[in-house]
PDB file of N, CA and C in Angstrom:
ATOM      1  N   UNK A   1     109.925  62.254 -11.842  1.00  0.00           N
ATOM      2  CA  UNK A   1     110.702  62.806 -10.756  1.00  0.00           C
ATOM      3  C   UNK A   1     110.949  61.695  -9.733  1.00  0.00           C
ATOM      4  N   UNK A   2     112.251  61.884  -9.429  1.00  0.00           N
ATOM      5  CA  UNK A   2     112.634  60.521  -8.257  1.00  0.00           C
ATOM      6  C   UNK A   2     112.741  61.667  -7.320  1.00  0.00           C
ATOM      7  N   UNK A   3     112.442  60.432  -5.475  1.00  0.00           N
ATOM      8  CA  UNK A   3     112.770  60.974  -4.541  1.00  0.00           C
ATOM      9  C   UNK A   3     114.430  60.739  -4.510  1.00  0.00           C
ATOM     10  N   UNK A   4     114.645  61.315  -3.464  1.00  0.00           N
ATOM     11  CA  UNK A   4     116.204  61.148  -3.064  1.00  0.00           C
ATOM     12  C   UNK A   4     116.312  59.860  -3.108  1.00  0.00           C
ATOM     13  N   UNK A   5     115.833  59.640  -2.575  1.00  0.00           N
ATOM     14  CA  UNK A   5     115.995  57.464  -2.408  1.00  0.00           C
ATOM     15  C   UNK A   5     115.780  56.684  -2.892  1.00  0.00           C
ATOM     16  N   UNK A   6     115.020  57.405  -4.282  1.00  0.00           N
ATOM     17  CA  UNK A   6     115.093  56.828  -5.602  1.00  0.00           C
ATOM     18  C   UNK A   6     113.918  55.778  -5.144  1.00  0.00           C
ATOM     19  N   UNK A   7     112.974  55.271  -4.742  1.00  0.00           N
ATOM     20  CA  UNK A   7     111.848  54.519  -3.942  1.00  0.00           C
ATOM     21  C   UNK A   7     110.448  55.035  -5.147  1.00  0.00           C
ATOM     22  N   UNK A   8     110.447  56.180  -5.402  1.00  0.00           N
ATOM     23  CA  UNK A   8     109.347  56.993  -5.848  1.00  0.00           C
ATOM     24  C   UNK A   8     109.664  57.532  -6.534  1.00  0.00           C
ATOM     25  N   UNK A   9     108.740  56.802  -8.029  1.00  0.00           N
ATOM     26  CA  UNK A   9     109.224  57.558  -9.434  1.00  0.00           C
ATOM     27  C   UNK A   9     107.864  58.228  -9.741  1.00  0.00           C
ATOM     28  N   UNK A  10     107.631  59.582 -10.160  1.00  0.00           N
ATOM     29  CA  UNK A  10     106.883  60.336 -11.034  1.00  0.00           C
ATOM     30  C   UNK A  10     107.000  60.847 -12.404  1.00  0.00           C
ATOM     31  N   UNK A  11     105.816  60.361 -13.277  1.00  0.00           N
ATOM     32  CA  UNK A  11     106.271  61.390 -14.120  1.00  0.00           C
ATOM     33  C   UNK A  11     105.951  63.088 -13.879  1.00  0.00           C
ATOM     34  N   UNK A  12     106.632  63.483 -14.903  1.00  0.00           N
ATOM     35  CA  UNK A  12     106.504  65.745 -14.515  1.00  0.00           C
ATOM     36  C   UNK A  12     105.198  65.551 -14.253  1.00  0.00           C
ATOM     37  N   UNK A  13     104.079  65.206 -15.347  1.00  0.00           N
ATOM     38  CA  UNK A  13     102.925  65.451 -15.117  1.00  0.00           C
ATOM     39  C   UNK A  13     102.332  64.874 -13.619  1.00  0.00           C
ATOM     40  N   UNK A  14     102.695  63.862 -13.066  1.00  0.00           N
ATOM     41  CA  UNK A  14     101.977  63.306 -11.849  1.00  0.00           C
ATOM     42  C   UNK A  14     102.824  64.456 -11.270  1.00  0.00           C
ATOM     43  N   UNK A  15     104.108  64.637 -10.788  1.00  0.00           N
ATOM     44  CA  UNK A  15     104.621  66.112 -10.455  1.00  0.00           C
ATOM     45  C   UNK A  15     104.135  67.061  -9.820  1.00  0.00           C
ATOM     46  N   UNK A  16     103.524  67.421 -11.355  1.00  0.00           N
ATOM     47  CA  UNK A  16     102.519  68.605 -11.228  1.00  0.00           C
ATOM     48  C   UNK A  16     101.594  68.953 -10.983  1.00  0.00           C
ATOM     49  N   UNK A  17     100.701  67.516 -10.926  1.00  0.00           N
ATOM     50  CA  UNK A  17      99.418  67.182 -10.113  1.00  0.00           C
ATOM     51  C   UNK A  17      99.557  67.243  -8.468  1.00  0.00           C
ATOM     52  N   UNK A  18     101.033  66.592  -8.181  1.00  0.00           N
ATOM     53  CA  UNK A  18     100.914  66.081  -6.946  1.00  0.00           C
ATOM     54  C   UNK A  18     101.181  67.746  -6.013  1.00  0.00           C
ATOM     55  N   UNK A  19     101.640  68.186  -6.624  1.00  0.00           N
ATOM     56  CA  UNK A  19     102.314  69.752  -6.125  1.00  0.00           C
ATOM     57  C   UNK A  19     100.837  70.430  -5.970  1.00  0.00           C
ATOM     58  N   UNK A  20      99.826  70.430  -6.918  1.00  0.00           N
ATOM     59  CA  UNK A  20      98.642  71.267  -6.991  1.00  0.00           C
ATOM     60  C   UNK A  20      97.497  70.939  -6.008  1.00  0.00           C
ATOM     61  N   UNK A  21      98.064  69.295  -5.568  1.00  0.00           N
ATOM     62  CA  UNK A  21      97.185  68.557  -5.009  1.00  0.00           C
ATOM     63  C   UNK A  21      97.369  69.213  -3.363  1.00  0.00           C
ATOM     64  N   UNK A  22      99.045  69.539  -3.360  1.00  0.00           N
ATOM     65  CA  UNK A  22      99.447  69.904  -1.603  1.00  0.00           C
ATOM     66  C   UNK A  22      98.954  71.756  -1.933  1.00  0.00           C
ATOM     67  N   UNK A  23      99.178  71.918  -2.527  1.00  0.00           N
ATOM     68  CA  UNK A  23      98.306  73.416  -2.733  1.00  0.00           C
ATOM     69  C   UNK A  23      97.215  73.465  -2.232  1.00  0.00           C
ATOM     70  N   UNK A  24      96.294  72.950  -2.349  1.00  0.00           N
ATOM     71  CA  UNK A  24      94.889  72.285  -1.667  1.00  0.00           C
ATOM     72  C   UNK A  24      93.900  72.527  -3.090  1.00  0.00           C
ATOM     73  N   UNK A  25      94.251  72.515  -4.163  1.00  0.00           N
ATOM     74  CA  UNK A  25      93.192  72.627  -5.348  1.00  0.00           C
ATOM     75  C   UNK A  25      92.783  71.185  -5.694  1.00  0.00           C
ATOM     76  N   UNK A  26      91.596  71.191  -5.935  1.00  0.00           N
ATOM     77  CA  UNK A  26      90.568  70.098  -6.550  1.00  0.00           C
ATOM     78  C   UNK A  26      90.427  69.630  -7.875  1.00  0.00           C
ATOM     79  N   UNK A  27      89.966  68.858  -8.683  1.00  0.00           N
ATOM     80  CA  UNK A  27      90.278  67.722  -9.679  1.00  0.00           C
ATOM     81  C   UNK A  27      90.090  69.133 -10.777  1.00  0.00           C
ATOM     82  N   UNK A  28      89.157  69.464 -10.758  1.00  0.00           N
ATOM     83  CA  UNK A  28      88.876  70.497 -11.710  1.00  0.00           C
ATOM     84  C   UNK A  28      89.684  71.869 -11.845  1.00  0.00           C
ATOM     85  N   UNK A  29      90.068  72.554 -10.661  1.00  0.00           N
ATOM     86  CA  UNK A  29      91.062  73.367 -10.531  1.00  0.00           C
ATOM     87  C   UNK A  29      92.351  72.889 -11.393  1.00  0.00           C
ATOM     88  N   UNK A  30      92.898  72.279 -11.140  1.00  0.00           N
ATOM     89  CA  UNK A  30      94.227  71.585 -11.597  1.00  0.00           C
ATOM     90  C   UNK A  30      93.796  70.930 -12.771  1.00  0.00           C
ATOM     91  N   UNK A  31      92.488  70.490 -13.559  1.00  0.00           N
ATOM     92  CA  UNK A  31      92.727  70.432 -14.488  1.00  0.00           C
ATOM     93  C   UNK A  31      92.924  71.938 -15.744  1.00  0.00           C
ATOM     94  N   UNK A  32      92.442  72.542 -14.531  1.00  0.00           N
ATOM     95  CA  UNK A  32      92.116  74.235 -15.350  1.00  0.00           C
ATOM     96  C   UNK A  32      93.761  74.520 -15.740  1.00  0.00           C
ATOM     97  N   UNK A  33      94.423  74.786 -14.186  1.00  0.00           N
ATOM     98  CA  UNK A  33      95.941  74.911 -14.510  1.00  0.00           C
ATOM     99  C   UNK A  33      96.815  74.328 -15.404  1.00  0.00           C
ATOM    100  N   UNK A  34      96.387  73.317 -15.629  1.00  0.00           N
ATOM    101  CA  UNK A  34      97.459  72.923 -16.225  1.00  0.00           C
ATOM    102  C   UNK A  34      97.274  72.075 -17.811  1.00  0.00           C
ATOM    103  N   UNK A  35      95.467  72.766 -18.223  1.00  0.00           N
ATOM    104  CA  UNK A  35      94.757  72.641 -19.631  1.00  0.00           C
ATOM    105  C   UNK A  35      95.036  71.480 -19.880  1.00  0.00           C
ATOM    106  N   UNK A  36      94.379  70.342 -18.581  1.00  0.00           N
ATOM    107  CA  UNK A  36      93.934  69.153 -19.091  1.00  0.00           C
ATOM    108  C   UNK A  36      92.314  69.173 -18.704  1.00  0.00           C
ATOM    109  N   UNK A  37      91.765  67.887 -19.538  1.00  0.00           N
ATOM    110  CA  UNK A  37      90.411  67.180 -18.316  1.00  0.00           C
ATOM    111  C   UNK A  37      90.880  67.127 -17.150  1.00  0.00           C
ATOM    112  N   UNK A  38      89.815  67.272 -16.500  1.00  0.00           N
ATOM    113  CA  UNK A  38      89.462  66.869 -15.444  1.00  0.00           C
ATOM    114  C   UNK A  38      89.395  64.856 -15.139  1.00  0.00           C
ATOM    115  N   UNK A  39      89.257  64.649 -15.698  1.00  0.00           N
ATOM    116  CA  UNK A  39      89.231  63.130 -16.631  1.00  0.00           C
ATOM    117  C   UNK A  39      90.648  62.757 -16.311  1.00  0.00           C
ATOM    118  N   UNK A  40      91.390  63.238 -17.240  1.00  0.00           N
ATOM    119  CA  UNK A  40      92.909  63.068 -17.192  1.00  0.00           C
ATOM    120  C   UNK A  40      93.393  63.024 -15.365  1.00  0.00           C
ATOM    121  N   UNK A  41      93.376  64.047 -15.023  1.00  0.00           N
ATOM    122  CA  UNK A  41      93.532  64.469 -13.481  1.00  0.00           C
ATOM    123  C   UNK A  41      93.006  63.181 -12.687  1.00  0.00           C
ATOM    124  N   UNK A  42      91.785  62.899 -12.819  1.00  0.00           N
ATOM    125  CA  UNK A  42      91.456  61.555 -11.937  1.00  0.00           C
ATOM    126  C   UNK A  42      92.272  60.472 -12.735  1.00  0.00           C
ATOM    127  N   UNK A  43      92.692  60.334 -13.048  1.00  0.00           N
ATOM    128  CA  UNK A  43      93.944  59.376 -13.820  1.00  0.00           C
ATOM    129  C   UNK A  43      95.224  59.448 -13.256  1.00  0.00           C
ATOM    130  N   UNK A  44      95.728  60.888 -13.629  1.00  0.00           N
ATOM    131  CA  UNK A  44      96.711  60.890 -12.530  1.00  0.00           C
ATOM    132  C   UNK A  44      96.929  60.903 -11.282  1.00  0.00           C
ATOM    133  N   UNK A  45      96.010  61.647 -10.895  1.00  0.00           N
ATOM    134  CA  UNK A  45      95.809  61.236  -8.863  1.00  0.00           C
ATOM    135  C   UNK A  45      95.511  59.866  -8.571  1.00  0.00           C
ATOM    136  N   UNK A  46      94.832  58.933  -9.472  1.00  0.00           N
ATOM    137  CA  UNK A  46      94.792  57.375  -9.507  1.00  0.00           C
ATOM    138  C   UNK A  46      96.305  56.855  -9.427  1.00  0.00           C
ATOM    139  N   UNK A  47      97.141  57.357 -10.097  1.00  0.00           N
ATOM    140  CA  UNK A  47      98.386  56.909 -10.467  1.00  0.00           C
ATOM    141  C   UNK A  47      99.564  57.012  -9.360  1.00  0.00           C
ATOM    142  N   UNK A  48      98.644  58.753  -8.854  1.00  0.00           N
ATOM    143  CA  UNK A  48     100.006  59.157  -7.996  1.00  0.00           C
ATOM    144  C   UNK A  48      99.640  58.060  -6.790  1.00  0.00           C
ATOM    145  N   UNK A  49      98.271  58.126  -6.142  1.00  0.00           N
ATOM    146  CA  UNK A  49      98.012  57.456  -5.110  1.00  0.00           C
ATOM    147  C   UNK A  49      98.683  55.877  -4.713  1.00  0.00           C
ATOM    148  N   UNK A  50      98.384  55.252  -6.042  1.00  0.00           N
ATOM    149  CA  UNK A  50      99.316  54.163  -6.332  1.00  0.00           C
ATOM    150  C   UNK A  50     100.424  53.994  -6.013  1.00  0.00           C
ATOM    151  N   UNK A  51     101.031  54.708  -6.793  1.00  0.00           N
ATOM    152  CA  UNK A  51     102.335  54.656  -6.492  1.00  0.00           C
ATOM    153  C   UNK A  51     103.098  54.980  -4.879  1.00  0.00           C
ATOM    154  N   UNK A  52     102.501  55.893  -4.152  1.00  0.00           N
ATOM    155  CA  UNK A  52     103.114  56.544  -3.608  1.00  0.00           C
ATOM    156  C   UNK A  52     102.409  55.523  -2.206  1.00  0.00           C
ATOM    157  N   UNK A  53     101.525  54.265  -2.445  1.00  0.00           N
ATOM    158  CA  UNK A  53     100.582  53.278  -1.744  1.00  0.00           C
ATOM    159  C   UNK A  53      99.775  54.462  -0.826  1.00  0.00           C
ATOM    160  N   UNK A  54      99.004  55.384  -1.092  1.00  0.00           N
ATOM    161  CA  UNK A  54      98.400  56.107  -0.338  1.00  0.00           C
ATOM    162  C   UNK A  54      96.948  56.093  -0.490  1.00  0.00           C
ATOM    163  N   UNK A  55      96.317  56.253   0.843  1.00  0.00           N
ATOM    164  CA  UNK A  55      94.834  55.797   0.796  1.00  0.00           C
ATOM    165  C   UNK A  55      93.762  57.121   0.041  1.00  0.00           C
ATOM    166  N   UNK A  56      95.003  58.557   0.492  1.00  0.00           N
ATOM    167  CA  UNK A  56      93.554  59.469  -0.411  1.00  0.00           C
ATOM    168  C   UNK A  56      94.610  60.742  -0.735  1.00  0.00           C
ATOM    169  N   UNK A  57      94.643  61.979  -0.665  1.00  0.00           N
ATOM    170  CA  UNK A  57      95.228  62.972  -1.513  1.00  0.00           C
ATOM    171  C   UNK A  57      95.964  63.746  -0.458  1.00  0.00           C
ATOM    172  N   UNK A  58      95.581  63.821   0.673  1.00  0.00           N
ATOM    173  CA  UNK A  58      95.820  64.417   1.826  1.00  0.00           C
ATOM    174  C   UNK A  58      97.287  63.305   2.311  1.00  0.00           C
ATOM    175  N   UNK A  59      97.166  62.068   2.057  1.00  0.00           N
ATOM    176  CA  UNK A  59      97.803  61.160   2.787  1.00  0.00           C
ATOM    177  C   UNK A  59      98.988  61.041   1.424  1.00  0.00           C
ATOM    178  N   UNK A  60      98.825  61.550   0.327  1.00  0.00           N
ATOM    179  CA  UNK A  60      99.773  61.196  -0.971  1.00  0.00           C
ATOM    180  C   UNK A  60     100.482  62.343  -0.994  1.00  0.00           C
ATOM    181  N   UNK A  61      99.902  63.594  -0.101  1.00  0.00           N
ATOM    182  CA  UNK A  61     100.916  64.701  -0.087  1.00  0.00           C
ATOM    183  C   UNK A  61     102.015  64.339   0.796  1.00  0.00           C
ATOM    184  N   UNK A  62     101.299  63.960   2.137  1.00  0.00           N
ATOM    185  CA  UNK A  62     102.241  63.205   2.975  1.00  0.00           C
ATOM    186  C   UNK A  62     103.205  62.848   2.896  1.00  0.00           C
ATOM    187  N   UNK A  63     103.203  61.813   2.287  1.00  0.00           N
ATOM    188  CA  UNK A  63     104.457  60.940   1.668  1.00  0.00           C
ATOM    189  C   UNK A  63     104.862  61.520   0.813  1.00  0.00           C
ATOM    190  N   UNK A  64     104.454  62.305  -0.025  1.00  0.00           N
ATOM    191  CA  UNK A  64     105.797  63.134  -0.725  1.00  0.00           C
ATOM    192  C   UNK A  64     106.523  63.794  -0.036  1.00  0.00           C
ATOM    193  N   UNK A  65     106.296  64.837   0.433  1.00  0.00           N
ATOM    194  CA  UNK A  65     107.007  65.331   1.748  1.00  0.00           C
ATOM    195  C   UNK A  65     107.467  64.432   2.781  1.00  0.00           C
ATOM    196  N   UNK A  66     107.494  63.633   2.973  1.00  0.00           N
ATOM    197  CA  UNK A  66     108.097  62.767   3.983  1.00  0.00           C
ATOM    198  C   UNK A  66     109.341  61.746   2.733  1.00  0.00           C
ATOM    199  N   UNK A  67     109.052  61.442   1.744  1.00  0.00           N
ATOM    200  CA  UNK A  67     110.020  61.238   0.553  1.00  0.00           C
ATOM    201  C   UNK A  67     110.665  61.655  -0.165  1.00  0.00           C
ATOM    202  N   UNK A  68     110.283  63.344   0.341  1.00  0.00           N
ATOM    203  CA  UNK A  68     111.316  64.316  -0.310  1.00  0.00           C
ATOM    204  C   UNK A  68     111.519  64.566  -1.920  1.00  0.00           C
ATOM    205  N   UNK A  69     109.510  63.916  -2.150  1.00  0.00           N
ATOM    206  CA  UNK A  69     109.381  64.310  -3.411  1.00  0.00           C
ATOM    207  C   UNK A  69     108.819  65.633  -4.137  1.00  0.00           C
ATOM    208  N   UNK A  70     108.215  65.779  -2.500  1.00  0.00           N
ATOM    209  CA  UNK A  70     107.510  67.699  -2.627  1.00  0.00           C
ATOM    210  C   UNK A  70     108.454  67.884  -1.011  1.00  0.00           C
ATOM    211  N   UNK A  71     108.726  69.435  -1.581  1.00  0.00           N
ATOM    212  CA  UNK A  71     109.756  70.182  -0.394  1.00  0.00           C
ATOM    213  C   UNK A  71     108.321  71.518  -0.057  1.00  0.00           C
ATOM    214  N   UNK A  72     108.638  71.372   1.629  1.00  0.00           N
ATOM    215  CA  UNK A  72     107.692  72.330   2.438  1.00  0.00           C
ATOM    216  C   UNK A  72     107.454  73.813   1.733  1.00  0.00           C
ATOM    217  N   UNK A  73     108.993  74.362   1.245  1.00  0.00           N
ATOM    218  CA  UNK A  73     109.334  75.694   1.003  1.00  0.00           C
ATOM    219  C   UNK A  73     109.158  75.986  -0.324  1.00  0.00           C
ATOM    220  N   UNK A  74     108.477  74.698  -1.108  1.00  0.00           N
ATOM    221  CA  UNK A  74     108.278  75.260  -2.632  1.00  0.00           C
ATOM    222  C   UNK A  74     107.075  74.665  -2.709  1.00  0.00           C
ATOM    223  N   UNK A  75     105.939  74.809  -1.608  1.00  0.00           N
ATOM    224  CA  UNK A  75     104.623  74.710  -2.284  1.00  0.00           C
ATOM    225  C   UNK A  75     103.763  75.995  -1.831  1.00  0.00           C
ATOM    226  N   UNK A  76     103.481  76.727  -2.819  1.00  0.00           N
ATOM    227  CA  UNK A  76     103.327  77.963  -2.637  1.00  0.00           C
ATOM    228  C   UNK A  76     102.106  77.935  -2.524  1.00  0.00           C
ATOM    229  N   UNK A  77     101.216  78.158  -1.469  1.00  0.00           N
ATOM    230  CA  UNK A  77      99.629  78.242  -1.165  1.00  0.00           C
ATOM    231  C   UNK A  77      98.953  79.519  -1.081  1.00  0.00           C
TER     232      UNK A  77
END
């Protein structure tokens, strides 16, 4: 998934992590959802953090929403 500004590339799966992550669910939760490890999940939150240069999960939601890679009105809590 690109932002608008094309700056920030995801794959679906980091996506779908990063969406579960602004949900406020934890490594294990989200691996439940979405029938991976938990393993896997710290891989991708490694990845998203990276990418997105963010220091922790709280601060990688941030910047998606501020990059217009997660929208306010479609994270359903």
């Amino acid at each position: 998934m690109k932002s608008p500004d094309n700056k920030i590339h995801l794959t679906k799966r980091e996506f779908q992590v990063l969406n579960l992550m602004a949900k406020g669910l934890n490594n294990n939760s989200i691996a439940y959802n979405l029938s991976i490890t938990s393993h896997t999940v710290k891989s991708h939150v490694a990845s998203i953090l990276k990418k997105l240069k963010a220091k922790d999960r709280l601060i990688a939601v941030i910047i998606g929403i501020k990059k217009g890679v997660l929208k306010i009105n479609e994270i359903d809590v």
